[in-house]
PDB file of N, CA and C in Angstrom:
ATOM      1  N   UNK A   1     -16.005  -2.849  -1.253  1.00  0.00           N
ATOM      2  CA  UNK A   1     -14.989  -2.006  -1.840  1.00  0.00           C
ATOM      3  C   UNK A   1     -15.004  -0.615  -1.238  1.00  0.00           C
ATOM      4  N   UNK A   2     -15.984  -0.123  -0.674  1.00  0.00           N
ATOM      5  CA  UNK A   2     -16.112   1.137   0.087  1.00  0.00           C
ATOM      6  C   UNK A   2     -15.462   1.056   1.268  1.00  0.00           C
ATOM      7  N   UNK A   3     -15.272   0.188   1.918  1.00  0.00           N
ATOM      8  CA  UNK A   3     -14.917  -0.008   3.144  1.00  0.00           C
ATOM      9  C   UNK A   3     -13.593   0.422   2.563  1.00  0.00           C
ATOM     10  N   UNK A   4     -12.531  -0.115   1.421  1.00  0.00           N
ATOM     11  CA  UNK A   4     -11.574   0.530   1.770  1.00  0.00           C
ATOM     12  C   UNK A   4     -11.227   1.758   1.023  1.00  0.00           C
ATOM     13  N   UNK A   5     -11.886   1.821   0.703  1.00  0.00           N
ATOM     14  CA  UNK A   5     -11.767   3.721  -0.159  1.00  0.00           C
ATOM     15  C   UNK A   5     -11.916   4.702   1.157  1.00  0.00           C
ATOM     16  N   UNK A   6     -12.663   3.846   2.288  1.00  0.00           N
ATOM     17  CA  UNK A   6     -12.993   4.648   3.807  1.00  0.00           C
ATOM     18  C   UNK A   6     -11.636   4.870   4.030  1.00  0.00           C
ATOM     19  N   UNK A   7     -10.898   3.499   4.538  1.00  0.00           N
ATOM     20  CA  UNK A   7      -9.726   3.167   4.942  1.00  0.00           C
ATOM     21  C   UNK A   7      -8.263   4.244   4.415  1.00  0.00           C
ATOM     22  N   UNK A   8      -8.626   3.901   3.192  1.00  0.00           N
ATOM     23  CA  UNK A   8      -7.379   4.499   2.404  1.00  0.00           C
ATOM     24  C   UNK A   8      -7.761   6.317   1.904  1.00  0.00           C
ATOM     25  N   UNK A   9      -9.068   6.693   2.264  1.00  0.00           N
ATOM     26  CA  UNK A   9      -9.059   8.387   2.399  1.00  0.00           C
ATOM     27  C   UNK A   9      -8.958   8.617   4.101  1.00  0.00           C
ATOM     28  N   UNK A  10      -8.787   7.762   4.725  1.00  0.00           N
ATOM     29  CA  UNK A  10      -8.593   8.017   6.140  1.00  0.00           C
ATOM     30  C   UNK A  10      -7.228   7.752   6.734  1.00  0.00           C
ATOM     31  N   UNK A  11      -6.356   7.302   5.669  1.00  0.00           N
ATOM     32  CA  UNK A  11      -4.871   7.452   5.745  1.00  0.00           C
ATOM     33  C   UNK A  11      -3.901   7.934   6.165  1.00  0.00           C
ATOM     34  N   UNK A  12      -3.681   8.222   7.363  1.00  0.00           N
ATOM     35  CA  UNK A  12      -2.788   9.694   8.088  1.00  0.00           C
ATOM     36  C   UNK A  12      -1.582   9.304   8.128  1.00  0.00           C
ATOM     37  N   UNK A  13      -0.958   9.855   7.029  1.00  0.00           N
ATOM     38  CA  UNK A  13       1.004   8.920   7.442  1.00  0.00           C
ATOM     39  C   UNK A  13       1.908  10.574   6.773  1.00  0.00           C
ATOM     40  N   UNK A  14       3.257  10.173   7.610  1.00  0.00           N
ATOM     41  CA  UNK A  14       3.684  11.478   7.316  1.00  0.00           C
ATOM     42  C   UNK A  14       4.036  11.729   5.980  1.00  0.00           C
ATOM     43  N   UNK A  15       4.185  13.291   5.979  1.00  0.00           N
ATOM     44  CA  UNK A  15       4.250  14.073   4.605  1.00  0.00           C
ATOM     45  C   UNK A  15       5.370  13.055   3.527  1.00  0.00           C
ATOM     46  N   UNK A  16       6.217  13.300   4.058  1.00  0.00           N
ATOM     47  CA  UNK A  16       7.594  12.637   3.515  1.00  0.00           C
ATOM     48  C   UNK A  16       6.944  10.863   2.925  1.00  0.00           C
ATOM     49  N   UNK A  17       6.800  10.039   3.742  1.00  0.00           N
ATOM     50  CA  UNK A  17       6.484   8.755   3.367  1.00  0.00           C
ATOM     51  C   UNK A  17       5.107   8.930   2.160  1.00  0.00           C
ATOM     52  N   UNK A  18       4.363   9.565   2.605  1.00  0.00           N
ATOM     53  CA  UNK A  18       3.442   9.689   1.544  1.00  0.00           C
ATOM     54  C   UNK A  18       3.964  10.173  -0.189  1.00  0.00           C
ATOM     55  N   UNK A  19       4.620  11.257  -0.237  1.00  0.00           N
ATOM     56  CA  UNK A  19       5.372  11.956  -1.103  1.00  0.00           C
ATOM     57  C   UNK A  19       6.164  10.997  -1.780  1.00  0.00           C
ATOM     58  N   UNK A  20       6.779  10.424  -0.621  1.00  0.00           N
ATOM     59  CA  UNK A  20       8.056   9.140  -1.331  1.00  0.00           C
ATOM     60  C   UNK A  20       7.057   8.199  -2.272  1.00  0.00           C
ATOM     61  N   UNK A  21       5.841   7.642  -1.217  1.00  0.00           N
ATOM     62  CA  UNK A  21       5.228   6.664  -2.482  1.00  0.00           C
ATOM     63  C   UNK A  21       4.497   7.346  -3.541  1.00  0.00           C
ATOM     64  N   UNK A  22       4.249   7.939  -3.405  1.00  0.00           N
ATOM     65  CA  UNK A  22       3.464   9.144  -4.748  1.00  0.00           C
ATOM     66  C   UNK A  22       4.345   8.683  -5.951  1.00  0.00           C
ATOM     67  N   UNK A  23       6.000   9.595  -5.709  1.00  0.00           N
ATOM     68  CA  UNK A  23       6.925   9.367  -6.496  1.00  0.00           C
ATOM     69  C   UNK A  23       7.530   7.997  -7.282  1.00  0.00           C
ATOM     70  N   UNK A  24       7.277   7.213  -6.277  1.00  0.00           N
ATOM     71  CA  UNK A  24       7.080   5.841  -6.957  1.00  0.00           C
ATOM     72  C   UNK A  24       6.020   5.378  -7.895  1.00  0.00           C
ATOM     73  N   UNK A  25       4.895   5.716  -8.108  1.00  0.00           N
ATOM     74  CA  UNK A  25       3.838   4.837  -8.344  1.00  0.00           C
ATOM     75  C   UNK A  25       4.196   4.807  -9.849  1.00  0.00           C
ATOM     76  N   UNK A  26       5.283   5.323 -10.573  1.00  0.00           N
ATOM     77  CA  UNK A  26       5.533   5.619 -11.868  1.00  0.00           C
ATOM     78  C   UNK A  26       6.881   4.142 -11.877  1.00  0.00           C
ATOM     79  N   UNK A  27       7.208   3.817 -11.456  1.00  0.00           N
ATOM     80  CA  UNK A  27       8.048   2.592 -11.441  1.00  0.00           C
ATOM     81  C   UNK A  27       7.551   1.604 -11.017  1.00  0.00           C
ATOM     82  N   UNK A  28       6.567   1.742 -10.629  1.00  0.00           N
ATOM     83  CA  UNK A  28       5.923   0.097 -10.067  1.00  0.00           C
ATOM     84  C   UNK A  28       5.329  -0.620 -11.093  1.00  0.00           C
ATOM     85  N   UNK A  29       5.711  -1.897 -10.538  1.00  0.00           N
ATOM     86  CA  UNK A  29       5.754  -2.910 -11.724  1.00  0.00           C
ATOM     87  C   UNK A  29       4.633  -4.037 -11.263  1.00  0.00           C
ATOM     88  N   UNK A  30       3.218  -4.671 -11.479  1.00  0.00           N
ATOM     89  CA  UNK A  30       2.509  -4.905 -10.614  1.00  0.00           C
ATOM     90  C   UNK A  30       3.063  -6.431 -10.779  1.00  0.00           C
ATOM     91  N   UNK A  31       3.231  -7.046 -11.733  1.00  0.00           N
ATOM     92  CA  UNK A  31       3.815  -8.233 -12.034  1.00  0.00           C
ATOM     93  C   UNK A  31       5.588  -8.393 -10.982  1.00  0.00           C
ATOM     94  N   UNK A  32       6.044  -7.325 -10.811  1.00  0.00           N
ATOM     95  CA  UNK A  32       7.798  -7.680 -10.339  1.00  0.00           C
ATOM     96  C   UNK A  32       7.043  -7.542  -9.076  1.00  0.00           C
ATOM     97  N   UNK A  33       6.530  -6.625  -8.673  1.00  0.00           N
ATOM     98  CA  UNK A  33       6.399  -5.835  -6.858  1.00  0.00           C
ATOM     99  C   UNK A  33       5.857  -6.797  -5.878  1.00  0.00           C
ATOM    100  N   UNK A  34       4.954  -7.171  -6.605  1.00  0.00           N
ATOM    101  CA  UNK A  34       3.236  -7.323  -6.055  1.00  0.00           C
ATOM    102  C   UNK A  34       3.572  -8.597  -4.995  1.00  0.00           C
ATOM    103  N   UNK A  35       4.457 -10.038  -5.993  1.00  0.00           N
ATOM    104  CA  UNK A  35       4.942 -11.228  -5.222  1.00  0.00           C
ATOM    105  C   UNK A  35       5.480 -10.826  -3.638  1.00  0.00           C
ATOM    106  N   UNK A  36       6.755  -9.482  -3.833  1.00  0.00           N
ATOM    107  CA  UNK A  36       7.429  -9.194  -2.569  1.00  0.00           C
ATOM    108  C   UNK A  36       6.547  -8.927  -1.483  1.00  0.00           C
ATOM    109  N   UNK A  37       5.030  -8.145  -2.107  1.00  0.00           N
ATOM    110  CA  UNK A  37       5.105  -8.027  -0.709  1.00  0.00           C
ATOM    111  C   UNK A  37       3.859  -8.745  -0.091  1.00  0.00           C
ATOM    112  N   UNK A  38       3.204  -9.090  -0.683  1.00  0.00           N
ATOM    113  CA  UNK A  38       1.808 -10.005  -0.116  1.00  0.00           C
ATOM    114  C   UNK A  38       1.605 -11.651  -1.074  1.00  0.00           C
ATOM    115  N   UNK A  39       1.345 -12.218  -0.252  1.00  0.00           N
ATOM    116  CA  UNK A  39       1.093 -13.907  -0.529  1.00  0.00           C
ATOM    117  C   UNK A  39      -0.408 -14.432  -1.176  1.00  0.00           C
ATOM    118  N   UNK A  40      -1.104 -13.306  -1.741  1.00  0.00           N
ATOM    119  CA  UNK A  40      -2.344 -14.128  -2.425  1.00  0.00           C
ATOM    120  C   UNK A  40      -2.706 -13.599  -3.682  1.00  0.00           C
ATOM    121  N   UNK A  41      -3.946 -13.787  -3.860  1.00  0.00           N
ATOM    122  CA  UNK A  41      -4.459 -13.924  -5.523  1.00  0.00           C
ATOM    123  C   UNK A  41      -3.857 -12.183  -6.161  1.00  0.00           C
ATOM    124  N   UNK A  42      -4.183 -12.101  -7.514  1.00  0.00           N
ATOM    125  CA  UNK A  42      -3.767 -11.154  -7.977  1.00  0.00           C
ATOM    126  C   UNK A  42      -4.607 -10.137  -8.819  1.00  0.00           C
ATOM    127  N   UNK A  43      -5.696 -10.058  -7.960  1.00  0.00           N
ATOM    128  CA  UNK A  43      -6.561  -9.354  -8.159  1.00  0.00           C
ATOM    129  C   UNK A  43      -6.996  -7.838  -7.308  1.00  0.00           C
ATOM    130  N   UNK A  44      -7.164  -6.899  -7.913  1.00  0.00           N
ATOM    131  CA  UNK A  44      -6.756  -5.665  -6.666  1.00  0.00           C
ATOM    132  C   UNK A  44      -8.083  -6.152  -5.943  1.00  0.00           C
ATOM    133  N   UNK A  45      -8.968  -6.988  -5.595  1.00  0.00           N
ATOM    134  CA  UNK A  45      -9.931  -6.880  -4.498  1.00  0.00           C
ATOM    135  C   UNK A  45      -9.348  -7.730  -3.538  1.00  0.00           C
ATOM    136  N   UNK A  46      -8.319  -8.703  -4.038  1.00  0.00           N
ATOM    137  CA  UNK A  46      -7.551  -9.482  -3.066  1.00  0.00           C
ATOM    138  C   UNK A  46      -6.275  -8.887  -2.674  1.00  0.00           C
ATOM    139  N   UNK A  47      -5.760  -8.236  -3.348  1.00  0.00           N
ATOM    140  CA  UNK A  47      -4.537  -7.593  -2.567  1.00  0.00           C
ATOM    141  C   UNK A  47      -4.364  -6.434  -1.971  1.00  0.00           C
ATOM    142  N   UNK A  48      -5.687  -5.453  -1.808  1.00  0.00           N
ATOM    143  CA  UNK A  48      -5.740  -4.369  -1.373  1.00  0.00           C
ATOM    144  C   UNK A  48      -6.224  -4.802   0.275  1.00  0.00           C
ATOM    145  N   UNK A  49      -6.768  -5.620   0.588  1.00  0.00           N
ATOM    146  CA  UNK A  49      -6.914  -5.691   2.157  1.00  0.00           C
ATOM    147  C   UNK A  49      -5.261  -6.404   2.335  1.00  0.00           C
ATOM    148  N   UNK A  50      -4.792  -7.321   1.621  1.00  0.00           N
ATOM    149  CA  UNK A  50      -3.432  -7.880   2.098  1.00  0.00           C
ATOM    150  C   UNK A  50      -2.845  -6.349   2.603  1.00  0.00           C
ATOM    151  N   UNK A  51      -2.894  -5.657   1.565  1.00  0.00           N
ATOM    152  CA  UNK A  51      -1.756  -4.523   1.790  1.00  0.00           C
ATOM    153  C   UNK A  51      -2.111  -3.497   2.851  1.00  0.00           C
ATOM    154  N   UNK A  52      -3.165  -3.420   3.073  1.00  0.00           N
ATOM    155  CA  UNK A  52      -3.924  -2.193   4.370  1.00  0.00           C
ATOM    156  C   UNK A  52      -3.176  -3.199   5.551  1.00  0.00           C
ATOM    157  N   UNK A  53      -3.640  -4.538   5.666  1.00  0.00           N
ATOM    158  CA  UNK A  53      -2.439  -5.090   6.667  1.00  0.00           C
ATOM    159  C   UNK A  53      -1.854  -5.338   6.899  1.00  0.00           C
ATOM    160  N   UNK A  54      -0.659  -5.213   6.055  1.00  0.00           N
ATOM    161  CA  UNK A  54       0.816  -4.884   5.886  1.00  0.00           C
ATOM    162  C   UNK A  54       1.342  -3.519   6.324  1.00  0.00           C
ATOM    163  N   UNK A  55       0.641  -2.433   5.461  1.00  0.00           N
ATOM    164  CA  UNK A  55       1.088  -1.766   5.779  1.00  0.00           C
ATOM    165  C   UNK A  55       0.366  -1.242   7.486  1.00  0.00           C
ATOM    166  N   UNK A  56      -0.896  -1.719   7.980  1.00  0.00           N
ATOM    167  CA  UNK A  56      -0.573  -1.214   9.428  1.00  0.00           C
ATOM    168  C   UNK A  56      -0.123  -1.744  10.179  1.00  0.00           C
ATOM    169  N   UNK A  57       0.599  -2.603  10.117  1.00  0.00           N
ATOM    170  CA  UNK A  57       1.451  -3.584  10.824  1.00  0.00           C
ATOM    171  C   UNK A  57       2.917  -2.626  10.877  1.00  0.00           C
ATOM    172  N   UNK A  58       3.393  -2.415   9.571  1.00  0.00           N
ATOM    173  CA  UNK A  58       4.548  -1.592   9.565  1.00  0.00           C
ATOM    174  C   UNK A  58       4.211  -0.077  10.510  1.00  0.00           C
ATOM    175  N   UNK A  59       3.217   0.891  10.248  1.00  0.00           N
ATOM    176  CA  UNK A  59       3.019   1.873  10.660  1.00  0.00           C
ATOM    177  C   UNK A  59       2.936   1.468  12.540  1.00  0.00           C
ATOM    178  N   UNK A  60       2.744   0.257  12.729  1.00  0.00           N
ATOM    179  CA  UNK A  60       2.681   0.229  14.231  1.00  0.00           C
ATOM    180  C   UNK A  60       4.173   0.070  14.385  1.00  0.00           C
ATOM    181  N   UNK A  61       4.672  -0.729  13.806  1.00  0.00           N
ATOM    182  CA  UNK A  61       6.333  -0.476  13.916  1.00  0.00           C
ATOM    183  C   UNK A  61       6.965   0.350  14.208  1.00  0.00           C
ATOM    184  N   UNK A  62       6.390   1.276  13.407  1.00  0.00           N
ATOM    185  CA  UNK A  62       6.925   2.725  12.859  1.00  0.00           C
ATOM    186  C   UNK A  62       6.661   3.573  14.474  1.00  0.00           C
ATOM    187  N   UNK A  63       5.056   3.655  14.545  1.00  0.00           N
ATOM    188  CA  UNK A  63       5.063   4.092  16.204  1.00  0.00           C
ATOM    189  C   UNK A  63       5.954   3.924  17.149  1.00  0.00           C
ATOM    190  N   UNK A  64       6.133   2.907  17.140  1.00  0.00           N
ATOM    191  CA  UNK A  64       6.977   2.260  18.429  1.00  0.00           C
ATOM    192  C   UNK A  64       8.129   2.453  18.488  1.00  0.00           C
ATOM    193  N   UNK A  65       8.944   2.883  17.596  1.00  0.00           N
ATOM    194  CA  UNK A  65      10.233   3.323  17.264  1.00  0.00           C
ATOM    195  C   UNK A  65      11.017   1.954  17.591  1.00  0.00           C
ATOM    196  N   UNK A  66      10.665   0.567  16.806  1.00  0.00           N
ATOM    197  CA  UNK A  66      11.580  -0.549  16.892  1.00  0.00           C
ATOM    198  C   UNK A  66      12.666  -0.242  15.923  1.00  0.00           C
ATOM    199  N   UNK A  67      13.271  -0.738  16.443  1.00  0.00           N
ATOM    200  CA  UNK A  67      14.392  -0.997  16.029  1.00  0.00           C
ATOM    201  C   UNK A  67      14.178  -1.941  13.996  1.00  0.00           C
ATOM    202  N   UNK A  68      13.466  -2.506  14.583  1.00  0.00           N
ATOM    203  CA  UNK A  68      13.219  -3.470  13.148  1.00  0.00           C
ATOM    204  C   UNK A  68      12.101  -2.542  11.637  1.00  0.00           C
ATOM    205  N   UNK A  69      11.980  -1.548  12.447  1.00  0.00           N
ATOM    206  CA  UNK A  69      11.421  -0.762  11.136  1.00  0.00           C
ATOM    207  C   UNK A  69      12.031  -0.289   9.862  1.00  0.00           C
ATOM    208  N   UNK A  70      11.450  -0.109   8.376  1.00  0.00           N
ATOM    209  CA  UNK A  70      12.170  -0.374   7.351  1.00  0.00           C
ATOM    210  C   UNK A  70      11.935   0.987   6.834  1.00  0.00           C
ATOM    211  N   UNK A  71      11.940   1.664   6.723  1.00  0.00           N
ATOM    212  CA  UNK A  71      11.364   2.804   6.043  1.00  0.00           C
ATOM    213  C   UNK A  71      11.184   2.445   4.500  1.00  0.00           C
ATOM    214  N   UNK A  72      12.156   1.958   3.713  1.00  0.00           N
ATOM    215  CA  UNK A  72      11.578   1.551   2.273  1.00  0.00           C
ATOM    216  C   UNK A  72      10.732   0.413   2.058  1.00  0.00           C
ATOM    217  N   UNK A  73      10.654  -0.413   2.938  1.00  0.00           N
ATOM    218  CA  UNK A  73       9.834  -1.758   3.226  1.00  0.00           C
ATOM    219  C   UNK A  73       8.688  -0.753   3.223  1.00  0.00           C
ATOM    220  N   UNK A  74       8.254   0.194   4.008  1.00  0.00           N
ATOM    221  CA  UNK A  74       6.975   1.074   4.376  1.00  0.00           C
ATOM    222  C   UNK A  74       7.073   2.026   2.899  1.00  0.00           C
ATOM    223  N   UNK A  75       7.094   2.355   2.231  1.00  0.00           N
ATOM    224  CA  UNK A  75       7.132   2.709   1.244  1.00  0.00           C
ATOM    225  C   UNK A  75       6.754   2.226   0.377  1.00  0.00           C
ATOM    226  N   UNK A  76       7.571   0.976  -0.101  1.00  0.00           N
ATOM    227  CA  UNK A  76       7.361  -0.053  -0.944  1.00  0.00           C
ATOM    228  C   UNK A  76       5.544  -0.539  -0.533  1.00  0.00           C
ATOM    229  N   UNK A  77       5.361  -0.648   0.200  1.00  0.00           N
ATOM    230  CA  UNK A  77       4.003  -1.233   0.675  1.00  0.00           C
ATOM    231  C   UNK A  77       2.571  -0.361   0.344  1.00  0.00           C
ATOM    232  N   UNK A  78       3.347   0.991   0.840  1.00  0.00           N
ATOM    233  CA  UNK A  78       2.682   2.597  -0.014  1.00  0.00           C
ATOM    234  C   UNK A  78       2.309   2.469  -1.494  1.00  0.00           C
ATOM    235  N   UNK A  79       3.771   2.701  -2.362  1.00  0.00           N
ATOM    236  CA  UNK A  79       3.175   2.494  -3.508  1.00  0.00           C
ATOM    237  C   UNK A  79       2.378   1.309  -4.185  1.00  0.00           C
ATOM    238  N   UNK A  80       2.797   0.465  -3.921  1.00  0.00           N
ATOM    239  CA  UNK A  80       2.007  -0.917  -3.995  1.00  0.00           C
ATOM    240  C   UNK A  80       0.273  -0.957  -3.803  1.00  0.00           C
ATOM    241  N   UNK A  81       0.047  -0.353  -2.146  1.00  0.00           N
ATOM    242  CA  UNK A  81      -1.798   0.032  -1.756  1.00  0.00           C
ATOM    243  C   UNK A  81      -1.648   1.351  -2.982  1.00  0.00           C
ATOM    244  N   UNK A  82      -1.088   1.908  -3.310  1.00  0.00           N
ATOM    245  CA  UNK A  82      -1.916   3.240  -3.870  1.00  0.00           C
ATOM    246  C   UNK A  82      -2.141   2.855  -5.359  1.00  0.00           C
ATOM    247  N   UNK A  83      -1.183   1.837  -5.959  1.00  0.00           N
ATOM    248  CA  UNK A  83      -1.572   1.661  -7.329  1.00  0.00           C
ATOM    249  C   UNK A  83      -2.466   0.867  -7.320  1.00  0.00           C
ATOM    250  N   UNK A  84      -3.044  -0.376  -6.233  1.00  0.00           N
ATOM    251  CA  UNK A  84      -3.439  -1.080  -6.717  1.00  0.00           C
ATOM    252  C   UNK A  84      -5.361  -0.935  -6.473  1.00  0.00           C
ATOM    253  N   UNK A  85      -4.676   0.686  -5.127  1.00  0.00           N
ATOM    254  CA  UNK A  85      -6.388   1.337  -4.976  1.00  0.00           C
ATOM    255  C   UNK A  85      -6.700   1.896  -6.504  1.00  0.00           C
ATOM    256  N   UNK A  86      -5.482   2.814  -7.220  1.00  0.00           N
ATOM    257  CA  UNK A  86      -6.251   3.229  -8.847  1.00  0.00           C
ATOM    258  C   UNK A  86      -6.602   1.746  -9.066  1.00  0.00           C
ATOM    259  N   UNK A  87      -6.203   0.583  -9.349  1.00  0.00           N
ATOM    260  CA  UNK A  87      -6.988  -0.022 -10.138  1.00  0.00           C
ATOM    261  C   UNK A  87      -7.921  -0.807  -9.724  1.00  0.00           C
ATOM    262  N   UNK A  88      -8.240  -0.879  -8.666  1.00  0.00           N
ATOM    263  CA  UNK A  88      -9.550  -1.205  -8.008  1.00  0.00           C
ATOM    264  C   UNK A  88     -10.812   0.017  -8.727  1.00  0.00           C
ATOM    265  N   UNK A  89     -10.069   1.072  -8.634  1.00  0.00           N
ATOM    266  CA  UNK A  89     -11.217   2.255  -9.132  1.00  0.00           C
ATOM    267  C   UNK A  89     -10.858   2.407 -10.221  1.00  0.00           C
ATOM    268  N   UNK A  90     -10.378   2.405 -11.050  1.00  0.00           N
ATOM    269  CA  UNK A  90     -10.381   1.535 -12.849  1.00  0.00           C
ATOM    270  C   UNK A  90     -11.663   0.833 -13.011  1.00  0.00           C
ATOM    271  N   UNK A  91     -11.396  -0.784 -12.118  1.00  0.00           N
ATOM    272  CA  UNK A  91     -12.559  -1.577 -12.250  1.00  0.00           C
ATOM    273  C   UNK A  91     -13.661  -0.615 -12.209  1.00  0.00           C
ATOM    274  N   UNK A  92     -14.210  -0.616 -11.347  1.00  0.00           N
ATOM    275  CA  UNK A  92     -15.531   0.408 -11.034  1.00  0.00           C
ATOM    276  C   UNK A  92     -15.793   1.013 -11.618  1.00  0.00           C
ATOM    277  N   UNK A  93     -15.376   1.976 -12.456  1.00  0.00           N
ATOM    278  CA  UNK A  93     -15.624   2.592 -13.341  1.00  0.00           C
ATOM    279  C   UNK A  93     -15.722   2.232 -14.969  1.00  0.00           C
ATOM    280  N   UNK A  94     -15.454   0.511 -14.871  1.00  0.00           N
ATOM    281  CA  UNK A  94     -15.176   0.618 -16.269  1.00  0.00           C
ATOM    282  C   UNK A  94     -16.497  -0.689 -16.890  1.00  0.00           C
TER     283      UNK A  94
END
């Protein structure tokens, strides 16, 4: 679980995309979201590596300036890793 608390305080994405998912994390729904964007169990120790490779998959997108990049797809993926890092650190603490 440290490994990705490394990962996710070592996070460098721009101001704006970060901000955008911040603003979200108050509408996310872990039951509606969670299906869209990753394919396994539903536990934050299983869906928090899904989502670190999701979302750097998108952020390489994002580099490359394809054409096929989503900006709310990358967002959506944001708030999703950031709520589901609080409740990974919920667990831990509780």
């Amino acid at each position: 679980m440290s490994d990705f608390r490394i990962l996710l305080a070592n996070l460098r994405r721009p101001r704006l995309l970060m901000r955008a998912a911040r603003f979200g994390l108050g509408d996310y729904r872990r039951e509606r979201d969670l299906r869209r964007l990753v394919k396994c169990g539903m536990s934050p120790e299983e869906t928090v590596p899904s989502l670190i490779s999701v979302e750097e998959e998108l952020e390489t997108i994002r580099l490359a300036g394809d054409v096929t990049y989503s900006a709310a797809r990358h967002i959506e993926v944001l708030i999703a890793l950031l709520s589901e890092a609080q409740l990974l650190r919920r667990q831990e603490f509780a």
